[in-house]
Protein backbone atom coordinates (compact mmCIF):
# COMPACT_ATOMS: atom_id res chain seq x y z
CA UNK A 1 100.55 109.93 114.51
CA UNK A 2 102.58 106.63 115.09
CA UNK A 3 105.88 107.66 116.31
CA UNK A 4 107.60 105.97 113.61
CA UNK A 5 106.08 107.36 110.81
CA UNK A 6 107.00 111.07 113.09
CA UNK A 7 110.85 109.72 112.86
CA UNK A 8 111.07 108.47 109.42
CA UNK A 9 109.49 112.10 108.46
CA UNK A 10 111.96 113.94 110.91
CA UNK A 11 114.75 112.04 109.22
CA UNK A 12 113.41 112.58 105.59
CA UNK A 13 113.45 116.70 106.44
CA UNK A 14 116.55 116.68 108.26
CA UNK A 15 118.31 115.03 105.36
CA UNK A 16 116.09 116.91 103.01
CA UNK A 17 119.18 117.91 100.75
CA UNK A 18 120.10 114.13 100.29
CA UNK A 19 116.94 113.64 98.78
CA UNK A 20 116.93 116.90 96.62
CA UNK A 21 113.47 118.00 98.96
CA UNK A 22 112.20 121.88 97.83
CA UNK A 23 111.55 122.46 102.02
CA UNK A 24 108.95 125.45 100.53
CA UNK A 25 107.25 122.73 97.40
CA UNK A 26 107.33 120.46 100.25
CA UNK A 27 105.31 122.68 103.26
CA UNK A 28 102.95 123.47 99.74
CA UNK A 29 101.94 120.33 99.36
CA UNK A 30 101.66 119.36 103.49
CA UNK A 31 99.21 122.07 103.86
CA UNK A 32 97.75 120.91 100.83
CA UNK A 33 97.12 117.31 102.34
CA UNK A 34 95.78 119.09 105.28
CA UNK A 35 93.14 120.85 104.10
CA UNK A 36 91.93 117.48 102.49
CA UNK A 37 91.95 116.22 105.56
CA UNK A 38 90.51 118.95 107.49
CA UNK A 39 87.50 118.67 105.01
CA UNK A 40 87.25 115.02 105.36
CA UNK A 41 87.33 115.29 108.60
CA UNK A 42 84.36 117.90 108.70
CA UNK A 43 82.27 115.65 106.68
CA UNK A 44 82.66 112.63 108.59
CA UNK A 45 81.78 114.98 111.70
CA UNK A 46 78.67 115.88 109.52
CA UNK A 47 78.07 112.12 109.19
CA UNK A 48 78.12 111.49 112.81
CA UNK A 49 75.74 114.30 113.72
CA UNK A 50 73.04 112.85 111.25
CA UNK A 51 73.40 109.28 112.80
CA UNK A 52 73.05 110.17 116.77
């Protein structure tokens, strides 16, 4: 991960009640996007093995 997008997240959840953040809706929804990922992920994997 670019280590500015790390710092502008570390800054959004430190400062998480200035921007009225549910930390537990919030961790919901990043495991969320990460089993998206983790499945795209798998299928481009599945992708690769049918090209080589």
């Amino acid at each position: 991960m670019e280590a500015a997008h790390v710092e502008g997240l570390a800054y959004f959840l430190r400062k998480s009640e200035l921007f009225h953040l549910d930390m537990a809706q919030a961790l919901i929804g990043f495991l969320e996007i990460l089993k998206g990922m983790a499945q795209w992920w798998d299928q481009l994997a599945d992708r690769a093995k049918d090209i080589t």
